[in-house]
C-alpha atoms as a PDB file:
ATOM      1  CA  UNK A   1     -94.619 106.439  11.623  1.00  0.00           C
ATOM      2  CA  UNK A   2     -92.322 105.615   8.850  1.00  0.00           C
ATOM      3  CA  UNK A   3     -93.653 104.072   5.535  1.00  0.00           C
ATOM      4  CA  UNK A   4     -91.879 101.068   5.172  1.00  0.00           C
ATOM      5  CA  UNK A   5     -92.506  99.104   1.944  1.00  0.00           C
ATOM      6  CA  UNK A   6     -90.190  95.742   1.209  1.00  0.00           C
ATOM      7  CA  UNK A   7     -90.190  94.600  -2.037  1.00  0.00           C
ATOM      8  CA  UNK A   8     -89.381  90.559  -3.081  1.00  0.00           C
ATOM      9  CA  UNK A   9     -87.815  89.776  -6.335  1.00  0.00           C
ATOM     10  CA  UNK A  10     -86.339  86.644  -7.278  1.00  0.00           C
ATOM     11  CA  UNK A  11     -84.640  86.422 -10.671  1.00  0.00           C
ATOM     12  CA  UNK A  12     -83.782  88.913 -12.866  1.00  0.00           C
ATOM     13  CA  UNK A  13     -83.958  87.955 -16.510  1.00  0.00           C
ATOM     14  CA  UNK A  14     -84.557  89.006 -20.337  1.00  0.00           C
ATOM     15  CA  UNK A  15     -84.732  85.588 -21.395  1.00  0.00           C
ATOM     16  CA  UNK A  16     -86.146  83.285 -19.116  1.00  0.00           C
ATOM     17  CA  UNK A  17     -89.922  83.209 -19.521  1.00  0.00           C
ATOM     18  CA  UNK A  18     -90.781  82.190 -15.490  1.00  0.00           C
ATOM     19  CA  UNK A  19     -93.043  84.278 -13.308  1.00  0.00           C
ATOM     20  CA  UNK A  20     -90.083  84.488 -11.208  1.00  0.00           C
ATOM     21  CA  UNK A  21     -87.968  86.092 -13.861  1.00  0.00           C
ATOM     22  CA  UNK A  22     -88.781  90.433 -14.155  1.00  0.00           C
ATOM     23  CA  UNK A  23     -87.092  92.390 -17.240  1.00  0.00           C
ATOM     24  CA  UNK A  24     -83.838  94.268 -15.770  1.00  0.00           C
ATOM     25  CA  UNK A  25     -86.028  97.203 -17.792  1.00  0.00           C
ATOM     26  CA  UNK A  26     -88.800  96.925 -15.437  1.00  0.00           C
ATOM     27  CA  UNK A  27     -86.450  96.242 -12.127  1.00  0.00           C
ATOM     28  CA  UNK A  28     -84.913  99.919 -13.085  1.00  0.00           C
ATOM     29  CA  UNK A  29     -88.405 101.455 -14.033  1.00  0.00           C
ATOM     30  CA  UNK A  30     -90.182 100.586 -10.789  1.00  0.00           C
ATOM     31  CA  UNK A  31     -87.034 101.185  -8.539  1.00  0.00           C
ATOM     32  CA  UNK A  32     -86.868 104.757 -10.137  1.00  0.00           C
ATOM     33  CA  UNK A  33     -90.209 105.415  -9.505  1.00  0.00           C
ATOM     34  CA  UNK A  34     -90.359 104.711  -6.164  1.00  0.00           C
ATOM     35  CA  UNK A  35     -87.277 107.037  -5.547  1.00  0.00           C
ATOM     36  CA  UNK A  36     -89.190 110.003  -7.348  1.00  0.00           C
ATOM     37  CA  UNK A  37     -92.083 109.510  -4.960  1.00  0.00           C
ATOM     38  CA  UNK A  38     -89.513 109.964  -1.939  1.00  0.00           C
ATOM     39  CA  UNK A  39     -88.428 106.829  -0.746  1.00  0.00           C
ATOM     40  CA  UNK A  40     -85.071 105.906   0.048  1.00  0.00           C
ATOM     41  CA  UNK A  41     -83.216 102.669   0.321  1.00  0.00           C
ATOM     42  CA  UNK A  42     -82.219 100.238   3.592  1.00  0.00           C
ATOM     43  CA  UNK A  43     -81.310  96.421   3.739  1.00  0.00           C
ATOM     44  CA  UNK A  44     -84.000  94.525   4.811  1.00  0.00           C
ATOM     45  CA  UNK A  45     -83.065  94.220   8.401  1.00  0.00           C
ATOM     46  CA  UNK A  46     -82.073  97.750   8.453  1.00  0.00           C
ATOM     47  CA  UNK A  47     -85.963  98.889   7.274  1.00  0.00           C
ATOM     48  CA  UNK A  48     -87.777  96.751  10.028  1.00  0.00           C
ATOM     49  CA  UNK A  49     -84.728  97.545  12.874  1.00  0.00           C
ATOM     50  CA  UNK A  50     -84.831 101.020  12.495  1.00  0.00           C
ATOM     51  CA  UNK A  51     -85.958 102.665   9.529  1.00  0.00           C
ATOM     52  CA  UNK A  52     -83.675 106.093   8.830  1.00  0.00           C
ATOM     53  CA  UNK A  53     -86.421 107.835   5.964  1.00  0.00           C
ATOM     54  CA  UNK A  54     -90.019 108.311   5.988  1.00  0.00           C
ATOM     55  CA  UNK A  55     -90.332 106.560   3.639  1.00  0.00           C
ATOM     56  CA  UNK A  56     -87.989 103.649   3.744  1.00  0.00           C
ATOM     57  CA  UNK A  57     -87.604 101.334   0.660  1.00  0.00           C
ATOM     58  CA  UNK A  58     -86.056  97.601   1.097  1.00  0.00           C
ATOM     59  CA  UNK A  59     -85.259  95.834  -2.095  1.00  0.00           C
ATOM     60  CA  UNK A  60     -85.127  92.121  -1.391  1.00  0.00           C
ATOM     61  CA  UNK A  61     -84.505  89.175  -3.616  1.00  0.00           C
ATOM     62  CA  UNK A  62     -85.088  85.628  -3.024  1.00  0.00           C
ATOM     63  CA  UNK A  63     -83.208  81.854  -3.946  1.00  0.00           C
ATOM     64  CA  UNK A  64     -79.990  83.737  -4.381  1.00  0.00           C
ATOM     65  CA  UNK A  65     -80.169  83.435  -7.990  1.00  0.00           C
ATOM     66  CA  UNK A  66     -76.721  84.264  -9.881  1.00  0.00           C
ATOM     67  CA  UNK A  67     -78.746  86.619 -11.949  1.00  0.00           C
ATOM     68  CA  UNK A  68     -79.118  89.189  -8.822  1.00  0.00           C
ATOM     69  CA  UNK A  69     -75.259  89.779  -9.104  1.00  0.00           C
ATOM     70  CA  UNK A  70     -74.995  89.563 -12.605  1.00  0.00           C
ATOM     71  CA  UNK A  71     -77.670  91.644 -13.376  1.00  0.00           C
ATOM     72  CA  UNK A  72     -79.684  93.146 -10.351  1.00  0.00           C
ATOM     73  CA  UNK A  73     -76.485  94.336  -8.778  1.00  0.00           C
ATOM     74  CA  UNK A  74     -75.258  97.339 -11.635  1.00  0.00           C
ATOM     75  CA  UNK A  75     -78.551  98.376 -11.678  1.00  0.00           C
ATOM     76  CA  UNK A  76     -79.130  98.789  -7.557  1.00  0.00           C
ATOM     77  CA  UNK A  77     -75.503 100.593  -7.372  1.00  0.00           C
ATOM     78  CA  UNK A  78     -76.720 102.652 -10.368  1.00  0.00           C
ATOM     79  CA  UNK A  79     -79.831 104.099  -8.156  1.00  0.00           C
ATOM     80  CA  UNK A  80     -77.446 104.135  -4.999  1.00  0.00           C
ATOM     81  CA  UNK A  81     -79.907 101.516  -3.714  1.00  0.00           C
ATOM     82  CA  UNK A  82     -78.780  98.385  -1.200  1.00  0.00           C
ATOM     83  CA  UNK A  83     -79.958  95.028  -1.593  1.00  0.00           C
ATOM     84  CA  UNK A  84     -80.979  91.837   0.595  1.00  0.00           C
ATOM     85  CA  UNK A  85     -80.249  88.190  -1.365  1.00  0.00           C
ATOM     86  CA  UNK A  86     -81.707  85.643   1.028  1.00  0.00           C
ATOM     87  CA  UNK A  87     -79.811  82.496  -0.111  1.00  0.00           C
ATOM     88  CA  UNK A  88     -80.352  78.733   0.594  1.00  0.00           C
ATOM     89  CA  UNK A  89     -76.741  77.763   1.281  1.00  0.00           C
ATOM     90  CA  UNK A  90     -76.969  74.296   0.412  1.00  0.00           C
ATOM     91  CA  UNK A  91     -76.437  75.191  -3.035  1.00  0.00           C
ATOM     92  CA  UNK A  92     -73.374  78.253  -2.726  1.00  0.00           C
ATOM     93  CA  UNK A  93     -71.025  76.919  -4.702  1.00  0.00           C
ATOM     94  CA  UNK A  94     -72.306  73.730  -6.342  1.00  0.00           C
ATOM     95  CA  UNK A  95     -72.013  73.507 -10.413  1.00  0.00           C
ATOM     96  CA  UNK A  96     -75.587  71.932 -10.579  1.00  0.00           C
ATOM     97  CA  UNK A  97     -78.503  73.622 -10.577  1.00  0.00           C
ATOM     98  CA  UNK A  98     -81.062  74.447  -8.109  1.00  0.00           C
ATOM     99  CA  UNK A  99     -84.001  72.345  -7.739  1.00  0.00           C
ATOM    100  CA  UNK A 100     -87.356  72.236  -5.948  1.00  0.00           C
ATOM    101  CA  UNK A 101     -90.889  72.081  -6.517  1.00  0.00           C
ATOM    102  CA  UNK A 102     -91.618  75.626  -8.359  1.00  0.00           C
ATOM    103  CA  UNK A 103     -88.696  75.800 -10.302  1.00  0.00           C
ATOM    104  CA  UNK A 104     -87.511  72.089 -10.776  1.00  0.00           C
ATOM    105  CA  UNK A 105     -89.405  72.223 -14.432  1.00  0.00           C
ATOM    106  CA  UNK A 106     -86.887  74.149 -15.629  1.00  0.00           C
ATOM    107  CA  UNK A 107     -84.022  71.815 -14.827  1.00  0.00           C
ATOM    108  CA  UNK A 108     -82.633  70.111 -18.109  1.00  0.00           C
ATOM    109  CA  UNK A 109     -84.110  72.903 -20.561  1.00  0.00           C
ATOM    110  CA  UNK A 110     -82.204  75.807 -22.010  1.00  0.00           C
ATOM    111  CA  UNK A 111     -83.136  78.351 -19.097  1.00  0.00           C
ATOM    112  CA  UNK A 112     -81.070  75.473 -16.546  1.00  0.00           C
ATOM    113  CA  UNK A 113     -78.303  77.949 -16.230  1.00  0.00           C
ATOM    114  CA  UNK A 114     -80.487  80.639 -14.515  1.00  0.00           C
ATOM    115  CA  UNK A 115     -80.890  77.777 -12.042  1.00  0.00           C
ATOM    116  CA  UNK A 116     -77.521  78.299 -10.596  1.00  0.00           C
ATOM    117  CA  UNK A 117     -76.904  79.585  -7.478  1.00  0.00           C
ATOM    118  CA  UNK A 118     -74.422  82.977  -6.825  1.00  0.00           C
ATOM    119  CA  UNK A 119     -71.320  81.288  -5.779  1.00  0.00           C
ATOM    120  CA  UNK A 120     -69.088  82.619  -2.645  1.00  0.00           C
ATOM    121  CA  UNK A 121     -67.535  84.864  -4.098  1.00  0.00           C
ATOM    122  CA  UNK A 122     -70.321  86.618  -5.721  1.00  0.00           C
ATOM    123  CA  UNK A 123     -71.709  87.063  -2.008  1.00  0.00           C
ATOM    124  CA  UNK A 124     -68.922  88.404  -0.912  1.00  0.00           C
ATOM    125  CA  UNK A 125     -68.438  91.268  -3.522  1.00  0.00           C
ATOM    126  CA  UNK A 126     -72.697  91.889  -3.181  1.00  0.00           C
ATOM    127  CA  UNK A 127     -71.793  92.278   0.462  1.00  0.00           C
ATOM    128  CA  UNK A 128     -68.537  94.334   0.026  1.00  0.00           C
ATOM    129  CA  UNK A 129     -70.881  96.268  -1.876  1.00  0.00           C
ATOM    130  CA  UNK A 130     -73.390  97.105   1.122  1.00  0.00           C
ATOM    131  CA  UNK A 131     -75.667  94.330   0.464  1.00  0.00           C
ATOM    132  CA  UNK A 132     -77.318  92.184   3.429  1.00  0.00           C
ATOM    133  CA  UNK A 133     -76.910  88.506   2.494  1.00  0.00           C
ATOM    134  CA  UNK A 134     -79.609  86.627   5.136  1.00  0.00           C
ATOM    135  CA  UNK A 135     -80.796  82.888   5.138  1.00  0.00           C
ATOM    136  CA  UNK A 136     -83.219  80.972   2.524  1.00  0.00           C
ATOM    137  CA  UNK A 137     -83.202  78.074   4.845  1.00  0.00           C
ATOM    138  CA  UNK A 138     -80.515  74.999   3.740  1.00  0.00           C
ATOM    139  CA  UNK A 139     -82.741  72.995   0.814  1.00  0.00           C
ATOM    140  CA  UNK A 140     -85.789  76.100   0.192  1.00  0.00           C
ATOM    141  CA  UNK A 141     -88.174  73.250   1.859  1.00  0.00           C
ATOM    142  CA  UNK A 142     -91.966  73.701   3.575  1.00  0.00           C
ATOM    143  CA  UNK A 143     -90.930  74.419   6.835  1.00  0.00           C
ATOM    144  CA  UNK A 144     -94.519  74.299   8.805  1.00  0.00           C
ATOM    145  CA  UNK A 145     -94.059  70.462   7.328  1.00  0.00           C
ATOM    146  CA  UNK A 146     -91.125  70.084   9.031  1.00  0.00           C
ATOM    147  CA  UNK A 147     -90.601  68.310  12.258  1.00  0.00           C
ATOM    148  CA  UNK A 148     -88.916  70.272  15.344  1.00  0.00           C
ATOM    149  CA  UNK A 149     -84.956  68.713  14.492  1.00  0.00           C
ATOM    150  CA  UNK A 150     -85.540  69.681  10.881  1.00  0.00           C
ATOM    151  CA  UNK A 151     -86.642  72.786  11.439  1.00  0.00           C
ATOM    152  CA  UNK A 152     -83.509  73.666  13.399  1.00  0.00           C
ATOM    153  CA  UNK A 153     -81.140  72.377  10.542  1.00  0.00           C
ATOM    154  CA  UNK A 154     -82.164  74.867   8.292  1.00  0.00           C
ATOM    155  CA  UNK A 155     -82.596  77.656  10.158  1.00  0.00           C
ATOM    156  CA  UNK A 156     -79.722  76.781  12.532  1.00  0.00           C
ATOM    157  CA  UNK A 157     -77.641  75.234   9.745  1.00  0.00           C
ATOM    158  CA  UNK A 158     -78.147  78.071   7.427  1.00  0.00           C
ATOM    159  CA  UNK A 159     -77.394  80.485   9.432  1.00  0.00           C
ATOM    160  CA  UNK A 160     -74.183  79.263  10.493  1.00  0.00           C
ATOM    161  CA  UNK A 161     -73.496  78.180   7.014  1.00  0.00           C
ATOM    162  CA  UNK A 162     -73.440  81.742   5.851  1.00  0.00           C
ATOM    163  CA  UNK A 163     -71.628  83.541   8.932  1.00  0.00           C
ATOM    164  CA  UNK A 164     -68.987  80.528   8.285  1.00  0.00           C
ATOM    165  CA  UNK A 165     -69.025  81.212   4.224  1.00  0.00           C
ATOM    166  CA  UNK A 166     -68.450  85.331   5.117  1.00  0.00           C
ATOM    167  CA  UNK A 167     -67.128  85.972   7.717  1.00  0.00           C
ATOM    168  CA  UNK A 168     -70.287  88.258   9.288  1.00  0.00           C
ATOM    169  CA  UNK A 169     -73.619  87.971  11.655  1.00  0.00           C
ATOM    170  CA  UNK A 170     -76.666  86.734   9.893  1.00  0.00           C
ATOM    171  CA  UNK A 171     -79.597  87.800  11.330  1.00  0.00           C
ATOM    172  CA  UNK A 172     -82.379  87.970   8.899  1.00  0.00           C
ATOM    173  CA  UNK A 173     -84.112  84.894   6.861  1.00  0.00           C
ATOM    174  CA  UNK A 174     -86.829  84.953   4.059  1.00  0.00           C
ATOM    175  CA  UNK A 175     -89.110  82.015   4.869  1.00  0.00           C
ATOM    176  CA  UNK A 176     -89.026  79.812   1.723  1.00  0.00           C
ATOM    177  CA  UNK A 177     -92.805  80.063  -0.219  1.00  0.00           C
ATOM    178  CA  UNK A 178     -93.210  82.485   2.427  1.00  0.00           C
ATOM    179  CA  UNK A 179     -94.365  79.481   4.147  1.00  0.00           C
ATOM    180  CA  UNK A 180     -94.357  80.518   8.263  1.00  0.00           C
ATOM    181  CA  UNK A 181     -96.591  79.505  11.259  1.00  0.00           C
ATOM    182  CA  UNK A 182     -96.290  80.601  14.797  1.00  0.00           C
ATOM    183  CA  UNK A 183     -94.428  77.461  15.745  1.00  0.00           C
ATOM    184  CA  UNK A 184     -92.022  78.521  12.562  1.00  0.00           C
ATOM    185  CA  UNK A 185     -91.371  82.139  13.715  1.00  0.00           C
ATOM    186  CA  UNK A 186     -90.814  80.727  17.519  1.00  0.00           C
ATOM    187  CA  UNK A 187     -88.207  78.422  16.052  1.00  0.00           C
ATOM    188  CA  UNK A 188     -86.885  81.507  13.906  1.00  0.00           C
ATOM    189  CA  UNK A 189     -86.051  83.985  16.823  1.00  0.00           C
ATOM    190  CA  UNK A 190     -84.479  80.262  19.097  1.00  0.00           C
ATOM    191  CA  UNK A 191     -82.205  80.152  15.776  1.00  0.00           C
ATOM    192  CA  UNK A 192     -80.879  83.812  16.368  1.00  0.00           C
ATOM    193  CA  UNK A 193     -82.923  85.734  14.051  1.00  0.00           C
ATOM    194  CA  UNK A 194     -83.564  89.204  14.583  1.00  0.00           C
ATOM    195  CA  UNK A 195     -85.865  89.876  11.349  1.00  0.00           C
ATOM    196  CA  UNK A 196     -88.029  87.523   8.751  1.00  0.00           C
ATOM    197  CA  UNK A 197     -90.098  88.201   5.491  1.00  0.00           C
ATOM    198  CA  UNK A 198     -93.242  86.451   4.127  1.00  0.00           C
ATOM    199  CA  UNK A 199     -94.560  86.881   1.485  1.00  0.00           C
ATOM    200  CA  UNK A 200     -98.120  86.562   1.989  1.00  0.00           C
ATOM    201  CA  UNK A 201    -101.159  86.471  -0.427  1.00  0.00           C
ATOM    202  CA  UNK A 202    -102.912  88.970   1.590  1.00  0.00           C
ATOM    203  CA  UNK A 203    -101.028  91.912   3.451  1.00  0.00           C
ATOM    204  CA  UNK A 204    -101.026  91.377   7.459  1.00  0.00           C
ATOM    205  CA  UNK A 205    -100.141  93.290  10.379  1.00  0.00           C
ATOM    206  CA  UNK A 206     -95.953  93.674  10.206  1.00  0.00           C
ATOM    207  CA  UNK A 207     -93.868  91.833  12.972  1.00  0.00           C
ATOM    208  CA  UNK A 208     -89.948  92.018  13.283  1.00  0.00           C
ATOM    209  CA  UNK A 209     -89.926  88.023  12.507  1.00  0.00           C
ATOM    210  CA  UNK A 210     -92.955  88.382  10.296  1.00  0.00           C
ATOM    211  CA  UNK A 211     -92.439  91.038   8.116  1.00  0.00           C
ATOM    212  CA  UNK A 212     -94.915  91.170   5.151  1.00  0.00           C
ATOM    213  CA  UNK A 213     -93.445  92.062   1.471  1.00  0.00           C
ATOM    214  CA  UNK A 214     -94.682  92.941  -1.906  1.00  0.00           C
ATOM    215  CA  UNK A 215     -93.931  90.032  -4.311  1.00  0.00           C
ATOM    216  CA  UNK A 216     -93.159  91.963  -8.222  1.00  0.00           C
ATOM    217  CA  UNK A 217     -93.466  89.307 -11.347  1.00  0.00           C
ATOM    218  CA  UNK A 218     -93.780  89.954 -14.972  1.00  0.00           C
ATOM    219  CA  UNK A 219     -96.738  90.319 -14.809  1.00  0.00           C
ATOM    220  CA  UNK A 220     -96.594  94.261 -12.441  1.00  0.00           C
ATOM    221  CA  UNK A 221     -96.969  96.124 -15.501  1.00  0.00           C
ATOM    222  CA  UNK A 222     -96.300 100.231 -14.439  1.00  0.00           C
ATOM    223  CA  UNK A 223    -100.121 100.800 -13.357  1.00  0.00           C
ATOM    224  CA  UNK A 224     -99.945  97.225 -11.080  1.00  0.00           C
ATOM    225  CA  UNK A 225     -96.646  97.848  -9.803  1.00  0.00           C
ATOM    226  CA  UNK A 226     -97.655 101.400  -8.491  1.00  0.00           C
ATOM    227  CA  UNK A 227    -101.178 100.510  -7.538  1.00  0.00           C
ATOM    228  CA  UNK A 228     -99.641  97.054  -5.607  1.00  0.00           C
ATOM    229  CA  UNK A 229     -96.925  99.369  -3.618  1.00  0.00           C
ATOM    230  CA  UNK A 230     -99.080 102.391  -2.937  1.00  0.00           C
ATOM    231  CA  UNK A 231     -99.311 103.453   0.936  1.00  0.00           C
ATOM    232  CA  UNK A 232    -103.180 103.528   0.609  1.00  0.00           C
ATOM    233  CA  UNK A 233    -103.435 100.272  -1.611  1.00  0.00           C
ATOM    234  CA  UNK A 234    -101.161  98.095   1.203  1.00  0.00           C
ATOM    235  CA  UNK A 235    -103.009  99.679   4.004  1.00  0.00           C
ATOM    236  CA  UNK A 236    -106.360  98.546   2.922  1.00  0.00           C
ATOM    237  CA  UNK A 237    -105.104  94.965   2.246  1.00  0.00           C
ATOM    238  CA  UNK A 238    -104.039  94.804   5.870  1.00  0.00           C
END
């Protein structure tokens, strides 16, 4: 069976002191060593449809932060690597900042503008590029708090948001907080989705709609990050 290891980033940042934020130094140091120890890159949905390698890497990023394209993006087409940006489209395009619980400290401060969300045409080029652009839900809420109609809008609604924005299927979501129940993933593959990625605080057993992912931070200094994405290391946590 293929090794399959999917990675979650969110921001990608020299100056913005969140856990959300890594260096683009360490983004390119841990991408590089993964391809030295043989792995080789896939969207998301491409890695849990039908992996191509034995060992098949998916780099994902979360919140659709305009830092991905800015900064993520040179550094992913320097390593010949693809990307997933799972976006929550109520905020493509807007001039304010994103905002909810997690990050909404930050709004006002001087990190506000790494609040901002990549704008259309930013998606466009990261998908021109080979990128997978999936859903992030609508507003990045709790959706096992949501009632039944509200969990449609934003899986629904985001969905169709982004395959009106581009032009293209969307098939794949990132559940925001990796926040997902049965009743969520149910409600996931009713909206149309083909893959989804937690992010859960202990590994579990992977599912096309409940795909589990390594979350990197700051804090994944080289001896974490390689001990945290070993085969051997996830295995055990499962």
């Amino acid at each position: 069976m293929a090794d399959v290891l999917v990675l979650c980033y969110h921001s990608v940042s020299d100056t913005w002191p969140s856990e959300l934020a890594v260096s683009p130094q360490a983004l390119r140091r841990q991408l590089r060593s993964l391809l030295s120890r043989g792995y080789r890159g896939a969207t998301f949905l491409e890695a849990v449809r039908r992996p191509a390698a034995a060992r098949t890497l998916a780099v994902t990023f979360d919140d659709g932060y305009r830092s991905v394209h800015d900064v993520a993006l040179p550094i992913l087409r320097e390593l010949g690597l693809p990307g997933s940006l799972y976006v929550p489209t109520a905020f493509v395009d807007r001039d304010s900042p994103m905002s909810w619980p997690g990050i909404d400290s930050w709004v006002g401060g001087p990190h506000e503008h790494e609040l901002h969300c990549a704008d259309r045409a930013q998606l466009e080029q990261l998908a021109a590029e080979g990128w997978e652009i999936g859903a992030h839900t609508r507003t990045h809420p709790h959706l096992t708090q949501l009632d039944d109609a509200a969990l449609d809008d934003e899986l629904s609604g985001a969905r169709a948001d982004l395959e009106r924005l581009l032009g293209r299927p969307c098939t794949s979501i990132a559940y925001p907080y990796g926040d997902v129940d049965a009743r969520v993933i149910r409600a996931a593959a009713a909206a149309g989705y083909e893959a989804g990625a937690t992010l859960p605080e202990r590994q579990h057993r992977a599912d096309a709609l409940a795909w589990p992912r390594i979350g990197v931070y700051p804090v994944d200094v080289p001896w974490r990050f390689r001990l945290k994405s070993a085969p051997l290391v996830r295995k055990l946590r499962r």
